[in-house]
Protein backbone atom coordinates (compact mmCIF):
# COMPACT_ATOMS: atom_id res chain seq x y z
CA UNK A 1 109.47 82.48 88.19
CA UNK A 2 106.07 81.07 86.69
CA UNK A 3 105.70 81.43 82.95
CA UNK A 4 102.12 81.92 83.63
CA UNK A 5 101.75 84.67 85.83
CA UNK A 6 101.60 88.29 84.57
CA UNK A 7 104.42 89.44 87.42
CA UNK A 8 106.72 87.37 86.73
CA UNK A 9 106.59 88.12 83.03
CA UNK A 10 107.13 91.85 83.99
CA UNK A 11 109.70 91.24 86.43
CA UNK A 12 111.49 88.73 83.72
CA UNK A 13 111.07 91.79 81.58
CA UNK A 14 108.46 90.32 79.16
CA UNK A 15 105.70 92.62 79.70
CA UNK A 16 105.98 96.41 79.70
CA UNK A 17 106.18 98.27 82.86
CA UNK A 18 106.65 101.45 84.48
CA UNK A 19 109.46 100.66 86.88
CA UNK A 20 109.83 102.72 90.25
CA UNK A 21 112.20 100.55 92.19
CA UNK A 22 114.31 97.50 91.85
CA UNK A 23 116.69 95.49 93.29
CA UNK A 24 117.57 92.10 93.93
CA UNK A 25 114.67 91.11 96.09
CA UNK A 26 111.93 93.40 95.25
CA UNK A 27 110.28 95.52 92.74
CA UNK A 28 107.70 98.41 92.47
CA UNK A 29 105.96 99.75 89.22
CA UNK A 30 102.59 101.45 88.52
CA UNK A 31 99.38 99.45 87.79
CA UNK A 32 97.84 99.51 84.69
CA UNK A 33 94.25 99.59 86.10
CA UNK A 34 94.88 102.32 88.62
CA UNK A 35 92.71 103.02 91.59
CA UNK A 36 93.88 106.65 91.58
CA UNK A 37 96.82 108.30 89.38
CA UNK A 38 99.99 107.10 91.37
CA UNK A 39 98.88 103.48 91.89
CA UNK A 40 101.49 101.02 91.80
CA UNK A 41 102.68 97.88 93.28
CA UNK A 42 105.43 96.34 95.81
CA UNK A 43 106.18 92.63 94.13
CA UNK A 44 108.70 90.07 95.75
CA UNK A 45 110.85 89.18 92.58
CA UNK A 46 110.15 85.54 93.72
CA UNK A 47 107.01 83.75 93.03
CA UNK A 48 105.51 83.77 96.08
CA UNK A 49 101.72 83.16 96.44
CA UNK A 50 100.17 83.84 99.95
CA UNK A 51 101.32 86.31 102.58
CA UNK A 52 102.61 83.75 104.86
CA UNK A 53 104.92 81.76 102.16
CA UNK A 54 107.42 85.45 102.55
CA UNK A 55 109.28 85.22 105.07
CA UNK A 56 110.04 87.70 107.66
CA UNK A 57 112.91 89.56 106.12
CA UNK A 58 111.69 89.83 102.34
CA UNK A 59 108.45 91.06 104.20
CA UNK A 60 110.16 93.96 105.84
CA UNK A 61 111.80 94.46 102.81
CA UNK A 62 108.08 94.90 100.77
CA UNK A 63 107.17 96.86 103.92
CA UNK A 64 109.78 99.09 103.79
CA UNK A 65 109.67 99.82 100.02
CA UNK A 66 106.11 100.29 100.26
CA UNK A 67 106.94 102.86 103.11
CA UNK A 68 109.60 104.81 100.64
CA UNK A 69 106.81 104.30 97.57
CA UNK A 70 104.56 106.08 100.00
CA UNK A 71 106.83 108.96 100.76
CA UNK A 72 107.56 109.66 97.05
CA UNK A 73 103.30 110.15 96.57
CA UNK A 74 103.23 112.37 99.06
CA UNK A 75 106.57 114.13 97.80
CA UNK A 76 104.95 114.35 94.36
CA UNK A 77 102.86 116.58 92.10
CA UNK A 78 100.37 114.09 92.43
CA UNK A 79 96.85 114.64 94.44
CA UNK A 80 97.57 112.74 98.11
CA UNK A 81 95.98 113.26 101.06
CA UNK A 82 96.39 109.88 102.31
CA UNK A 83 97.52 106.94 101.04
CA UNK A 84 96.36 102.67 101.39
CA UNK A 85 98.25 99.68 101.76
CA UNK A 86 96.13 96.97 100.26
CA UNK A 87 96.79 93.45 100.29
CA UNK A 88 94.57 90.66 99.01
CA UNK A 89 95.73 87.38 100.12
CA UNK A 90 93.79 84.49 98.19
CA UNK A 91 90.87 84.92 95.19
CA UNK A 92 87.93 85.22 97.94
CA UNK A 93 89.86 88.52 99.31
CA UNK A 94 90.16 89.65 95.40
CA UNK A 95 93.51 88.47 94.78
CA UNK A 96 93.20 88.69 90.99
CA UNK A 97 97.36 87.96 89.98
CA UNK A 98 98.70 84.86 92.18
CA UNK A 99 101.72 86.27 93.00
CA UNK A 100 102.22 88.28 96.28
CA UNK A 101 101.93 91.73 95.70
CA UNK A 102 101.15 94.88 97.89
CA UNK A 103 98.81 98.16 96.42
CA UNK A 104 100.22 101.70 97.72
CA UNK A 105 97.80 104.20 96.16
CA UNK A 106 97.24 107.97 97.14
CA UNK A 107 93.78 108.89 98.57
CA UNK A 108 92.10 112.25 98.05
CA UNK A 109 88.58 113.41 99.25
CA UNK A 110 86.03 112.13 96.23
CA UNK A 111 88.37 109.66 94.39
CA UNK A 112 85.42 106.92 94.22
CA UNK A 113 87.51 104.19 96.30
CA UNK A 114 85.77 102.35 98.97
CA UNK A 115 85.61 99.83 101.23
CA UNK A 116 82.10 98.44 101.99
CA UNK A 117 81.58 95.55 104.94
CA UNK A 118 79.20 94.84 107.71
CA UNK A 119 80.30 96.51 110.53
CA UNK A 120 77.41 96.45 113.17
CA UNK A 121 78.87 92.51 113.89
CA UNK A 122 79.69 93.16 117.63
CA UNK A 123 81.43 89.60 119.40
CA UNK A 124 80.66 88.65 122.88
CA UNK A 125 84.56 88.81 124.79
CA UNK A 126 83.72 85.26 125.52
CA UNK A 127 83.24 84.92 121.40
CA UNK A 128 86.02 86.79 120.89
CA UNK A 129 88.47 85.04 123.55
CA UNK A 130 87.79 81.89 121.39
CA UNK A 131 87.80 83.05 118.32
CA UNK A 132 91.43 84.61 119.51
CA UNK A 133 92.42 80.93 121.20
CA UNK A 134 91.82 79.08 117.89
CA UNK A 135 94.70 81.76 116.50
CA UNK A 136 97.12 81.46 119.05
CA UNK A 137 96.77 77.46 119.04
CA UNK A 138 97.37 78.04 115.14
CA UNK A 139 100.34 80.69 115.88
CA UNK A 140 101.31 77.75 118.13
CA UNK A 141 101.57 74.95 114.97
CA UNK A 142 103.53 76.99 113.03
């Protein structure tokens, strides 16, 4: 745990939250700054910064709570006719709390979410067949 960050202090039981889920690995409450009513979060109890420091079974784990988290929204009262997974992995890709942490929050038609980006970028296949070796030489390092 990190005495500085905010999830750690909730999942020490330091902050106030609305708790959904726990167990020994993993943890779900709602988010105080909701999206939509029925946001809430998937944490890894550890403090874990980045995507890639969880490893592959404590990420199936956060997968597969967010999967049951999803379920419940739909299963509620609540307005859902869809649902996002968002994850922001480092401050450029709005990662505002360093801890790892996954968003499941219903969708309905005129809830004010979006996502804005350039899409009209269209790669050459010889662009994109480096752009995909660089990965795979990275995948390759790991």
């Amino acid at each position: 745990m990190d005495g500085n960050c905010v999830f750690c202090g909730i999942i020490a039981g330091e902050t106030e939250a609305t708790f959904l889920h726990e167990d020994d690995e993993v943890v779900a409450f709602m988010d105080i700054n909701p999206v939509t009513p029925g946001h809430l979060m998937v944490v890894p109890r550890a403090h874990l910064r980045y995507l890639a420091d969880i490893d592959d079974r404590l990420g199936a784990h956060v997968f597969n709570i967010a999967q049951r988290m999803a379920g419940a929204l739909r299963a509620s009262s609540l307005r859902c006719e869809g649902i996002n997974l968002f994850y922001a992995d480092g401050e450029v890709a709005f990662q505002e709390v360093p801890h790892a942490h996954l968003h499941v929050f219903p969708r309905y038609t005129g809830d004010g979410f979006t996502i804005d980006a350039d899409w009209s970028q269209s790669p050459s296949r010889d662009e994109l067949d480096e752009i995909g070796a660089r990965i795979r030489d990275a995948l390759g390092r790991l």
